[in-house]
Every structure is written in C-alpha cells, then in structure tokens.
N, C-alpha and C. Protein backbone atom coordinates (compact mmCIF):
# COMPACT_ATOMS: atom_id res chain seq x y z
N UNK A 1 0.83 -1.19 0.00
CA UNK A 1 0.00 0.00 0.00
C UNK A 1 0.87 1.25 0.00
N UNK A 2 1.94 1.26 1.00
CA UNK A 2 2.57 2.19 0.70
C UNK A 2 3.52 2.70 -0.51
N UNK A 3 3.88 1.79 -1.61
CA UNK A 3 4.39 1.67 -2.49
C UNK A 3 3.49 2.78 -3.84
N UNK A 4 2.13 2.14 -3.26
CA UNK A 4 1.21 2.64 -4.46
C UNK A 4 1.36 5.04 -3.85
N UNK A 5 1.01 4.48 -2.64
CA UNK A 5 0.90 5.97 -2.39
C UNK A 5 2.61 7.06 -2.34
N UNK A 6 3.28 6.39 -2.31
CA UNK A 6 4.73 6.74 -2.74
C UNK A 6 4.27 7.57 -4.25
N UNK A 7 4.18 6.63 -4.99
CA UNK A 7 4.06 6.87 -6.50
C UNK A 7 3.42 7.81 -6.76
N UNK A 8 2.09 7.25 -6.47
CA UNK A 8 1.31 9.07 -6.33
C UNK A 8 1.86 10.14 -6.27
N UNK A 9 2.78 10.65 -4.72
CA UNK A 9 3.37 11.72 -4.67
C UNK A 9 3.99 12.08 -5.50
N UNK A 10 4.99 10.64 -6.35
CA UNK A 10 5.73 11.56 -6.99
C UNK A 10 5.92 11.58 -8.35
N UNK A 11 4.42 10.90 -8.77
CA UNK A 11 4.34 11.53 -9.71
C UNK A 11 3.31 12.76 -10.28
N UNK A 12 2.57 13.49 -8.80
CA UNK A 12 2.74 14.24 -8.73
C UNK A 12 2.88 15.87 -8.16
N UNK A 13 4.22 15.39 -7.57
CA UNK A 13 5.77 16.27 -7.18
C UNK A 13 6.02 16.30 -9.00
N UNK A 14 6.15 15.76 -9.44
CA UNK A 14 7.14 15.58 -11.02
C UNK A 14 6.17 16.09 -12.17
N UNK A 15 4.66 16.15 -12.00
CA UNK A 15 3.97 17.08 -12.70
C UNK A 15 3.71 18.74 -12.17
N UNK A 16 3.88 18.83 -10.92
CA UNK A 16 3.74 19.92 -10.40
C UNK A 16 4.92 20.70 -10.72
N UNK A 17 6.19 20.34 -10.75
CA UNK A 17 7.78 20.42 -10.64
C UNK A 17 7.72 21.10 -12.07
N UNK A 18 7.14 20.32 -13.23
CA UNK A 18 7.07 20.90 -14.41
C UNK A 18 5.99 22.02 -14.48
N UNK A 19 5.35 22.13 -14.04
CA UNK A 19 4.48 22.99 -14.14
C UNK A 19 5.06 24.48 -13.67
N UNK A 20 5.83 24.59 -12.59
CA UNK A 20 7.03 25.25 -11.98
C UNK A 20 7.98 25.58 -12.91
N UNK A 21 8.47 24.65 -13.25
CA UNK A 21 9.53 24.93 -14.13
C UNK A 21 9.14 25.90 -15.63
N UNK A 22 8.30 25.45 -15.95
CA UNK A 22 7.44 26.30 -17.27
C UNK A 22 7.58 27.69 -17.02
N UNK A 23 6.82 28.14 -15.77
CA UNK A 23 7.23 29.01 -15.27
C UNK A 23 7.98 30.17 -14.84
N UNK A 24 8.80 29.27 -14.58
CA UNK A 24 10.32 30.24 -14.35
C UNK A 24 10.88 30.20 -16.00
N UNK A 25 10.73 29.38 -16.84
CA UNK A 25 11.36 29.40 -18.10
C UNK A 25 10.36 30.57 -18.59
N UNK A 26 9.08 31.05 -18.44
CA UNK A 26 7.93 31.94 -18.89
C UNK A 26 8.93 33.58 -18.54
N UNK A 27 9.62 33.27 -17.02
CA UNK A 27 10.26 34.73 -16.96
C UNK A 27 10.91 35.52 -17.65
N UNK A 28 11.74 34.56 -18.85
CA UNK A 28 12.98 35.39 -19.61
C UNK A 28 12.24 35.40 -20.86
N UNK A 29 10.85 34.60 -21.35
CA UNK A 29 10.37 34.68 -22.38
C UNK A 29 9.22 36.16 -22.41
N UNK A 30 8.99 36.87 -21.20
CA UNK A 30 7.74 37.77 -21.32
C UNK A 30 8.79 38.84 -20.26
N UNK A 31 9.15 39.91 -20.98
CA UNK A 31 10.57 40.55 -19.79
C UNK A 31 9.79 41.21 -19.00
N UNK A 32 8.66 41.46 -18.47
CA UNK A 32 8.28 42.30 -17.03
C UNK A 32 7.98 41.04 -16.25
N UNK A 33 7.87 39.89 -16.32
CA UNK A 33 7.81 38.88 -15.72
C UNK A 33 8.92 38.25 -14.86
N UNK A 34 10.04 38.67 -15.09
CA UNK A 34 11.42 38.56 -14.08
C UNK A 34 10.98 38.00 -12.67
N UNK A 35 10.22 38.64 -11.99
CA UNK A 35 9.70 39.02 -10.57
C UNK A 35 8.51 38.22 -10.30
N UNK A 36 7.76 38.57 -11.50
CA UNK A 36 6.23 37.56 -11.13
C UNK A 36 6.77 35.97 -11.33
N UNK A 37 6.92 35.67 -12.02
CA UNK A 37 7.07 34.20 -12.63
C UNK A 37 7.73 33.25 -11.14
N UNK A 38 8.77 33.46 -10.51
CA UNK A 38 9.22 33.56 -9.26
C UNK A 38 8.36 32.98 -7.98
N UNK A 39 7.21 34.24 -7.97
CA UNK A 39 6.40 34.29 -6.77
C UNK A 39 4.87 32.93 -7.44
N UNK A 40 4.88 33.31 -8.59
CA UNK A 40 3.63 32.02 -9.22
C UNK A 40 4.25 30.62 -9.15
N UNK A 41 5.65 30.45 -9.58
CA UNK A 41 6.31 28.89 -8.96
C UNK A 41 6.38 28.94 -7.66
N UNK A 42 6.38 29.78 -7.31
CA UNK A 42 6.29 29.11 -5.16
C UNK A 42 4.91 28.78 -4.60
N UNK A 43 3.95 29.18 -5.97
CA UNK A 43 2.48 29.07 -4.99
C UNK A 43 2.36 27.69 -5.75
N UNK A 44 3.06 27.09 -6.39
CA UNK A 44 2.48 25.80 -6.64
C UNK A 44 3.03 24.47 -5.67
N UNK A 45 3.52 25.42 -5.34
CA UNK A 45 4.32 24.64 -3.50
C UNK A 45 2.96 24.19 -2.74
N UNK A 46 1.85 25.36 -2.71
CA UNK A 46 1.12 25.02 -2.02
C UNK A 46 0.35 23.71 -1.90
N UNK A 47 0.06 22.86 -3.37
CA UNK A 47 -0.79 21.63 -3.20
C UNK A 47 0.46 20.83 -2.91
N UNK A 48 1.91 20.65 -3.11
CA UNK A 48 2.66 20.41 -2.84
C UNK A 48 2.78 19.29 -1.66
N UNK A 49 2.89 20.66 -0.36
CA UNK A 49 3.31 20.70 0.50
C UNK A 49 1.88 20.22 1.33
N UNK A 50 0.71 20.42 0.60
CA UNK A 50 -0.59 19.61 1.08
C UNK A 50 -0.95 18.47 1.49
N UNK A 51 -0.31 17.91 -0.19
CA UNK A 51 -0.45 16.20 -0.45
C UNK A 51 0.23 15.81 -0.12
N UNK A 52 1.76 15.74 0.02
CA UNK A 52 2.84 15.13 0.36
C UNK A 52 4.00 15.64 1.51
N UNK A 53 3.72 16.71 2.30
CA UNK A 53 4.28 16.46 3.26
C UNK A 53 5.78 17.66 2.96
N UNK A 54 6.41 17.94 4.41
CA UNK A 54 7.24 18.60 4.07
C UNK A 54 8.55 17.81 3.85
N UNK A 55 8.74 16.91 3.88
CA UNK A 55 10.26 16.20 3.04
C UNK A 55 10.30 16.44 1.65
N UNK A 56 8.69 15.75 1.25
CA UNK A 56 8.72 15.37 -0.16
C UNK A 56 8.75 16.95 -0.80
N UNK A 57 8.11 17.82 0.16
CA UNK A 57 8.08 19.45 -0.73
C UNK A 57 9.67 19.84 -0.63
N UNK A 58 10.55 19.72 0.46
CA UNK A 58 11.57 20.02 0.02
C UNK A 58 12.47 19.80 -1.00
N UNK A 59 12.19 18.56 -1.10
CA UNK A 59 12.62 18.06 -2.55
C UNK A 59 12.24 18.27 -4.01
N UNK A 60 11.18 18.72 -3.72
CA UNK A 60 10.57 19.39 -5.06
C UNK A 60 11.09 20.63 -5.35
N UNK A 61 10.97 21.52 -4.19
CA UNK A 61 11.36 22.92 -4.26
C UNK A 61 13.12 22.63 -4.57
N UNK A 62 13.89 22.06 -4.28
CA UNK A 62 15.66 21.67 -4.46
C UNK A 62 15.32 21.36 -6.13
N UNK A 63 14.74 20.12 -6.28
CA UNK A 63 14.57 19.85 -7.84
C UNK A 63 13.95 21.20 -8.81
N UNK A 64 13.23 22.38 -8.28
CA UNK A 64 12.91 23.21 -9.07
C UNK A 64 13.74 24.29 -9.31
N UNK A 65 14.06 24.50 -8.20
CA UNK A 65 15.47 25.51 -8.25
C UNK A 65 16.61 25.10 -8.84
N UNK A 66 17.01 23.96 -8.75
CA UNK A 66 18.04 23.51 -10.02
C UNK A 66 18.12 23.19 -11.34
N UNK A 67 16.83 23.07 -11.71
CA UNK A 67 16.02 22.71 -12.62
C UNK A 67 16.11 24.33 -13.54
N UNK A 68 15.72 25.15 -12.70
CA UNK A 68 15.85 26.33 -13.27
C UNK A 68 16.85 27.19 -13.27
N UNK A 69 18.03 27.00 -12.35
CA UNK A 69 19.38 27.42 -12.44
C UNK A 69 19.99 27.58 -13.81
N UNK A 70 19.04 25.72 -13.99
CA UNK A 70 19.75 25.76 -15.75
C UNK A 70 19.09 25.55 -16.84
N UNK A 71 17.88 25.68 -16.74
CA UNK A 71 16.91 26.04 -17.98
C UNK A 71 16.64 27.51 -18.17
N UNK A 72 16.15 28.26 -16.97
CA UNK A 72 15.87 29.18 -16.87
C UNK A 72 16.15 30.49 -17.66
N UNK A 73 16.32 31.13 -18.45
CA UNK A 73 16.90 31.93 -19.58
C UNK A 73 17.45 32.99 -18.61
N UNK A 74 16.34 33.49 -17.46
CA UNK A 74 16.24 34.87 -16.39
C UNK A 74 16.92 34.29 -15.23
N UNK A 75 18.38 34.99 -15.13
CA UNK A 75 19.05 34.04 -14.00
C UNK A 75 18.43 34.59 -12.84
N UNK A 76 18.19 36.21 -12.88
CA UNK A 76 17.71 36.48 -11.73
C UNK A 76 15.64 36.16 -11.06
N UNK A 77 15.35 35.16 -12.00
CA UNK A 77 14.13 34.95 -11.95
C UNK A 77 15.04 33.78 -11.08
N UNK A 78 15.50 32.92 -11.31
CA UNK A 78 16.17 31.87 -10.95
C UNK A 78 16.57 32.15 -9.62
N UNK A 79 17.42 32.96 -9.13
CA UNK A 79 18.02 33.15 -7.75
C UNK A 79 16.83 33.26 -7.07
N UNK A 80 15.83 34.46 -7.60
CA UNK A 80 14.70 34.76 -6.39
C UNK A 80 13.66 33.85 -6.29
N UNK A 81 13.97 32.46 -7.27
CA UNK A 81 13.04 31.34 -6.66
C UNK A 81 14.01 30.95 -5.49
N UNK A 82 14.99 30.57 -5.46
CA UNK A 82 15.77 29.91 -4.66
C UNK A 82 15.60 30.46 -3.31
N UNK A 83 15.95 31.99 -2.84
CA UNK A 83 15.65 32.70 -1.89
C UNK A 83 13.97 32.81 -1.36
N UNK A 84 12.97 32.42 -2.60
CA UNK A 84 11.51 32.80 -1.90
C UNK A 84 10.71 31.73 -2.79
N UNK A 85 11.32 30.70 -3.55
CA UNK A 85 10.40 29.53 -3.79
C UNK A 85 9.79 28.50 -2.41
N UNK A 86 10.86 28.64 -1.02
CA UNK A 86 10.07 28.06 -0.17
C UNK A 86 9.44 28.65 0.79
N UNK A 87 8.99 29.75 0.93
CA UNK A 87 8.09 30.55 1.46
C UNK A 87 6.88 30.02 1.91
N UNK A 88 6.17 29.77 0.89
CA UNK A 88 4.62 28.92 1.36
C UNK A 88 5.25 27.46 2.11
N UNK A 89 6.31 26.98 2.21
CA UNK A 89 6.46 26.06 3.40
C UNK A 89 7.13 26.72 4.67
N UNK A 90 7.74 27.88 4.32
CA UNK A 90 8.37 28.42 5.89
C UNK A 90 7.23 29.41 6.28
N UNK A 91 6.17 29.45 5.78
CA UNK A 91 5.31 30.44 6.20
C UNK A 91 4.25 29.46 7.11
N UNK A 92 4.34 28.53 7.02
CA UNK A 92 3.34 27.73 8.14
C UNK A 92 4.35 27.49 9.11
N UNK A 93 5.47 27.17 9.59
CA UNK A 93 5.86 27.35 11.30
C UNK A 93 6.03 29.19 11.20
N UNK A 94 6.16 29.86 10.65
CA UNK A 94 6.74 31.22 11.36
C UNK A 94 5.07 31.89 11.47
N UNK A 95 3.93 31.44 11.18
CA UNK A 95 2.16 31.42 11.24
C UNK A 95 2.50 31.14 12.99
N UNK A 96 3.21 30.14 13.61
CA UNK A 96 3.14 29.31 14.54
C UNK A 96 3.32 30.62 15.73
N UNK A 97 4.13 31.47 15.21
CA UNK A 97 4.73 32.44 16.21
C UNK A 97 3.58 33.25 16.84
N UNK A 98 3.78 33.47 18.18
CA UNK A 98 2.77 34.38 18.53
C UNK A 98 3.45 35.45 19.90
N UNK A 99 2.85 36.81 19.87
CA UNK A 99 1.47 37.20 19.50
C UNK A 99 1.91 37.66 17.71
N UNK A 100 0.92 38.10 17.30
CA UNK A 100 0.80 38.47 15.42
C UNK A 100 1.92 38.99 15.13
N UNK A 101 1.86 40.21 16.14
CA UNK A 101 3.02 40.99 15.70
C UNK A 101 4.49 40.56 15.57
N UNK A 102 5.36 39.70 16.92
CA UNK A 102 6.05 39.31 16.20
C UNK A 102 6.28 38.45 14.73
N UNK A 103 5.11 37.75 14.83
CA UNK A 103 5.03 36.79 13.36
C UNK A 103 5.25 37.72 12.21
N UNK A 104 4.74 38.70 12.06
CA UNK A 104 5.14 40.13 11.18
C UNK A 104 6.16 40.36 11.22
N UNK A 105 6.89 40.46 12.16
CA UNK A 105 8.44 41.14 12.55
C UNK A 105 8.81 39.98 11.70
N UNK A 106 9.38 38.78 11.99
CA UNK A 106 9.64 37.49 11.76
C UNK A 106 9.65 37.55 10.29
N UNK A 107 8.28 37.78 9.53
CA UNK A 107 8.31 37.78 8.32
C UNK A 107 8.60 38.74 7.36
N UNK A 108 8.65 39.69 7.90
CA UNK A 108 9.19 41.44 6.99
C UNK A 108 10.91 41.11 7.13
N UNK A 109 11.50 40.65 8.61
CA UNK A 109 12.61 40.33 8.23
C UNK A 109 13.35 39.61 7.62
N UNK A 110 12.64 38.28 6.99
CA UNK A 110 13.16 37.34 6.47
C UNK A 110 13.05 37.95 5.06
N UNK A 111 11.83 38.59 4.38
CA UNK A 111 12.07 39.60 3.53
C UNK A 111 13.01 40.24 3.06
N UNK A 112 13.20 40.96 3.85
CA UNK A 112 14.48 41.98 3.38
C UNK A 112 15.72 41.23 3.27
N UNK A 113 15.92 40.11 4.16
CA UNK A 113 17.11 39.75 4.29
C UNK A 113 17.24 38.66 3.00
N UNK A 114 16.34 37.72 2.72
CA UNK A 114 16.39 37.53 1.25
C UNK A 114 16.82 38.34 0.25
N UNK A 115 15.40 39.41 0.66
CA UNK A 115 16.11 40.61 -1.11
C UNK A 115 17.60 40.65 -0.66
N UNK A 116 17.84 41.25 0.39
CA UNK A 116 19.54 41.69 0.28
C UNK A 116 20.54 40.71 -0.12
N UNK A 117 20.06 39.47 0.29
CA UNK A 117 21.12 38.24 0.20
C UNK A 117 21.11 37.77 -1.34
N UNK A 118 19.67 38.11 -2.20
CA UNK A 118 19.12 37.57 -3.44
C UNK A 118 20.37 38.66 -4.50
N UNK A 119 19.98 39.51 -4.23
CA UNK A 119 20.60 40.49 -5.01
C UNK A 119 22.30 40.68 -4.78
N UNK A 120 22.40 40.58 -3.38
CA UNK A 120 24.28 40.98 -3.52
C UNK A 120 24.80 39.77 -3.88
N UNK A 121 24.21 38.84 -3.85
CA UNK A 121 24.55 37.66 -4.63
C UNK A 121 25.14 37.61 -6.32
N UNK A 122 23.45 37.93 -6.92
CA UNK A 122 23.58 38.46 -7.88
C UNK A 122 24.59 39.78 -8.41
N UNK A 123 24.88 40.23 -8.04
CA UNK A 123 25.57 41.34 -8.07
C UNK A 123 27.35 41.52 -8.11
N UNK A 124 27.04 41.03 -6.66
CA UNK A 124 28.59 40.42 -6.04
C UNK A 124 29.59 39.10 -6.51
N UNK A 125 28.52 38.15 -6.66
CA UNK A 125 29.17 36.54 -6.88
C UNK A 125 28.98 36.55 -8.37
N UNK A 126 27.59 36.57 -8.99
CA UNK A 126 27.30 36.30 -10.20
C UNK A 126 27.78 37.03 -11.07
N UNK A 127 27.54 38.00 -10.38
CA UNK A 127 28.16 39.62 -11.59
C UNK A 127 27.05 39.76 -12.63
N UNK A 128 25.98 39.88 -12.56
CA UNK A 128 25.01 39.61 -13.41
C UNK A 128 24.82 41.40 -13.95
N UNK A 129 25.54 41.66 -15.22
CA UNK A 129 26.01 43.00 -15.64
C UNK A 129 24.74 43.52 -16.10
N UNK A 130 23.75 43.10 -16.46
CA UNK A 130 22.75 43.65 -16.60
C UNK A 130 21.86 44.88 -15.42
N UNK A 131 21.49 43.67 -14.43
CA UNK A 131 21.53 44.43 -13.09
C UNK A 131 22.52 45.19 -12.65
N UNK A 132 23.44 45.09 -12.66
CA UNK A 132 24.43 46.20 -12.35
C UNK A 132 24.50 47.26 -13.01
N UNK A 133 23.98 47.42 -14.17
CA UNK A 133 24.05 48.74 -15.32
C UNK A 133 22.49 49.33 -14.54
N UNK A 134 21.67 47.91 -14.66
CA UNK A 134 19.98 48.75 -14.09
C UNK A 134 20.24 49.30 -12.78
N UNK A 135 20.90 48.82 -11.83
CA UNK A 135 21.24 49.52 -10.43
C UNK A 135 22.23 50.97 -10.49
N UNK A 136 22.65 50.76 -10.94
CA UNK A 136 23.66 51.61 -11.73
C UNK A 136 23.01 53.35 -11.72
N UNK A 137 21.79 52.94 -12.43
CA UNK A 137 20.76 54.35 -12.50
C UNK A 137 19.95 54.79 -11.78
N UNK A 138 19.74 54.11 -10.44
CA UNK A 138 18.78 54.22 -9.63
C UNK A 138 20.00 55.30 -8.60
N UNK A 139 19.39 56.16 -8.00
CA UNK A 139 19.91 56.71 -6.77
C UNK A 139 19.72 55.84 -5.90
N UNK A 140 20.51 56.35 -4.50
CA UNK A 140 20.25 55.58 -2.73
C UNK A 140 18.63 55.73 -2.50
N UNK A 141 18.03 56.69 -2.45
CA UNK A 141 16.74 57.09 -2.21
C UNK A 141 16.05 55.59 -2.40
N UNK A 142 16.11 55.92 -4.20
CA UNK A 142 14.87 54.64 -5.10
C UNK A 142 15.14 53.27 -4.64
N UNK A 143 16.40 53.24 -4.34
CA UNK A 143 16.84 51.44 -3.98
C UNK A 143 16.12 51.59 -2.55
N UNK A 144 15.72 52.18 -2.02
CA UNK A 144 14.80 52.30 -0.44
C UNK A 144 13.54 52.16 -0.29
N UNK A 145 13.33 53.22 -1.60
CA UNK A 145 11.47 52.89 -2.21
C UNK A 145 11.44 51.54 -2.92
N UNK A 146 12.66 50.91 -3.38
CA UNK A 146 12.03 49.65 -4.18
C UNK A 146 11.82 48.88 -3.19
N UNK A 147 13.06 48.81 -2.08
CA UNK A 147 12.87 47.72 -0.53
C UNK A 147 11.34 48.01 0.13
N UNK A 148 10.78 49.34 0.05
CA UNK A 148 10.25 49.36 0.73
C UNK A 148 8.85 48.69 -0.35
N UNK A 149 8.71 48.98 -1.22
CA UNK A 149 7.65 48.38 -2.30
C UNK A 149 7.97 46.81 -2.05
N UNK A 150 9.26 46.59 -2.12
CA UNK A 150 9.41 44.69 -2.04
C UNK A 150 8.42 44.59 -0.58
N UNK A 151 8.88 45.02 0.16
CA UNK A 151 8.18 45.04 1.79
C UNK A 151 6.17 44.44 1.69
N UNK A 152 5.77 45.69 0.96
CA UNK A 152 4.43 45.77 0.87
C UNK A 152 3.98 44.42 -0.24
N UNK A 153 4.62 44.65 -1.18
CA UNK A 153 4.57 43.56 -2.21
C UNK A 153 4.50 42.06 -1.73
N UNK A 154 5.54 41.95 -0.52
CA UNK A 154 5.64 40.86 0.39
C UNK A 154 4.44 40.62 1.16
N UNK A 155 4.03 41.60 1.93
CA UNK A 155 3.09 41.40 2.84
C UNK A 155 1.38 40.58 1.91
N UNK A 156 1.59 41.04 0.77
CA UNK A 156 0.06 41.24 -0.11
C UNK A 156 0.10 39.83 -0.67
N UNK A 157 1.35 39.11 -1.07
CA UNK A 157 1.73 37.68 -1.37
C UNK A 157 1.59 36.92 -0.56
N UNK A 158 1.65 37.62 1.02
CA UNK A 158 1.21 36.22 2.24
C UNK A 158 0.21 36.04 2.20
N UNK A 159 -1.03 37.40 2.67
CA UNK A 159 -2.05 37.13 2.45
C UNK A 159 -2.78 36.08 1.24
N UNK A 160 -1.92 36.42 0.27
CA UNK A 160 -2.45 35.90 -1.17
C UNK A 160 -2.47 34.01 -0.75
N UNK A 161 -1.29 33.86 -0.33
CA UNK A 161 -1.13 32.43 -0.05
C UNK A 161 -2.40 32.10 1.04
N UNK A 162 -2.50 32.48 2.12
CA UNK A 162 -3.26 32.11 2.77
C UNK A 162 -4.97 31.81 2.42
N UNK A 163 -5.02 33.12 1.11
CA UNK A 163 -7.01 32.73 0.84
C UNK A 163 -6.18 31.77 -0.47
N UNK A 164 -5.12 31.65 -1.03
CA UNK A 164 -5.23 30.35 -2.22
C UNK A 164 -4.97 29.04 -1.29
N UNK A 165 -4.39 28.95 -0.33
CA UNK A 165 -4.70 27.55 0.78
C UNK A 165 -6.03 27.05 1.04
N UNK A 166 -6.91 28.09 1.05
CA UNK A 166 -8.07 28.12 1.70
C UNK A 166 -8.76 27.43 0.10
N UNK A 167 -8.76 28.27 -0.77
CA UNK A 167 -9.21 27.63 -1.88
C UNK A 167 -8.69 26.42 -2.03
N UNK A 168 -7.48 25.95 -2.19
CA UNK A 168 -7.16 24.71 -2.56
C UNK A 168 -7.68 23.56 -1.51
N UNK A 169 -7.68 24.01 -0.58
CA UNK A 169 -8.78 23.05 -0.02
C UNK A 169 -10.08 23.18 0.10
N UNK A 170 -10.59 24.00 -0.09
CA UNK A 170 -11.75 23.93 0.00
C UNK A 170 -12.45 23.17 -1.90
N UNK A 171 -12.17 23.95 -2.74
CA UNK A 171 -12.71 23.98 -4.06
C UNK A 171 -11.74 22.87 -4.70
N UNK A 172 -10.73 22.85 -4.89
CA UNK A 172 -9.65 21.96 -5.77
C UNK A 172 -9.65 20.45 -4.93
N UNK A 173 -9.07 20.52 -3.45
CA UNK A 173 -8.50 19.42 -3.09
C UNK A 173 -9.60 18.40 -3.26
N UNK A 174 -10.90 18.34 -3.33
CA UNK A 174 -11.71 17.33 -3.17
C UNK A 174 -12.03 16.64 -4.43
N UNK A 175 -12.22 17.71 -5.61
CA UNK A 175 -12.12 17.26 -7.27
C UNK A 175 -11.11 16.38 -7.52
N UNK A 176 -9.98 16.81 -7.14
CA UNK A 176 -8.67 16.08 -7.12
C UNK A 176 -8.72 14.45 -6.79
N UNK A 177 -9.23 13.94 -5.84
CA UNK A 177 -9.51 12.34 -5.33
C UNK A 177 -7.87 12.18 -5.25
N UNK A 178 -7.23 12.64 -4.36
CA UNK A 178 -5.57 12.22 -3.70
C UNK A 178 -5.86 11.40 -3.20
C-alpha cells in the first residue's frame, strides 16, 4: 500500500515540478515577468506541500530551483526562486509564532534579508552585468522605495497564499480524489 501511495506523490511532485519549471522558463520569455514568474512557482508549493508532506516538498522545491538554475533563460528569476520559492512552506511554522506581531516582525525580516542576500549575490558573486548597469541608475533614495515596495509587495503575497490555501482546499482538493 505504501508503495502505491509513494508513487502518487511523486508523480505528482514531477507534474507539479514541471508545471514550476514552465514558469520560471515563462520569466525570460515575457521581460516584465522577471519578478512575477518567481512568486507564481512558489504558490504551486502550495498543493505540494498539502499532499505530500514537508520532506517530499523540500525536494521538489531543491529539484525546481536547479532545474531552473539551468533552464531558466532569467538568471535572476532563478536566484529569487531559490531565496523565496520556499516561502509557502516556511510560512506555516513562522504562522506558529505568537502574539501576530512578532510573526510580522519574523516575516518582513526574512524579507528583506532575502532581497539583500538575493541580489548581492547576484551582483557580487554572479556579476550579473545587466543588473548592475539597471542599479547603476537608480539613486540611494529609489533602492529604499524599491525595498520598501518589495516590503508591501511581500506582505500582499502572504495574504495571497493564505485565501489560495483556503481555496485549494476547499474547491480543488476534493475534485482532485488524492
């Protein structure tokens, strides 16, 4: 019995994975999509991490991020899965934290500290000259308003996860027969 339900998962972890992957390959094919494409492969974490558990999601999310390291056309669509493709699984223990507010604190900081780590990465290690010419033109100010737009942008994506959880179980998971 357990053999049969093994399989299930993974095959599909391995349709979901592609479905992800499309995705992030969609970023370098449609160029304002850099950013979105990113945050739409992490929400497919969500049935993910439903049906099969958090081992098997880690492994999906490792297989998608490498997957797109090197398919991916948009390297930096690529890094900021890596830094925020597992989000919808670290967002259910840091949910755990209480009272609200720190859980906020908790999560605005892991925020920023991604973007910062996503980007000087990019920047620093990768040398990704593109971004460096686009950073290049921005003053100190705008790189503050963009953190602070990533900030809000962040906050509006948790919420987002939380009513598409709600949907996926409520409306999807039962059509489905897992």
């Amino acid at each position: 019995m357990r053999r049969r339900s093994d399989t299930k998962r993974l095959a599909l972890c391995g349709v979901l994975a592609a479905l992800a992957v499309a995705l992030m390959f969609s970023g370098g094919v449609v160029p304002f999509a850099a950013i979105a494409c990113p945050v739409l492969a992490s929400l497919v974490l969500i049935p993910v991490y439903a049906e099969t558990g958090k081992k098997w999601s880690v492994v999906w999310f490792l297989a998608v991020a490498v997957l797109s390291a090197l398919i991916a056309p948009e390297k930096e669509s690529a890094v900021l899965f890596a830094f925020f493709g597992y989000y919808p699984m670290l967002r259910k223990f840091l949910n755990r934290l209480r009272p609200k507010a720190l859980q906020w604190i908790a999560k605005l900081v892991y925020c920023n500290a991604a973007v910062l780590a996503a980007y000087a990465l990019m920047l620093f290690v990768f040398r990704l000259e593109a971004l460096r010419a686009e950073f290049a033109q921005y003053e100190t100010y705008l790189l503050a308003v963009l953190l602070l737009m990533a900030n809000i942008t962040f906050a509006i994506y948790d919420v987002l996860i939380d009513r598409l959880e709600i949907v996926y179980h409520v409306k999807l998971r039962p059509k489905l027969k897992l």
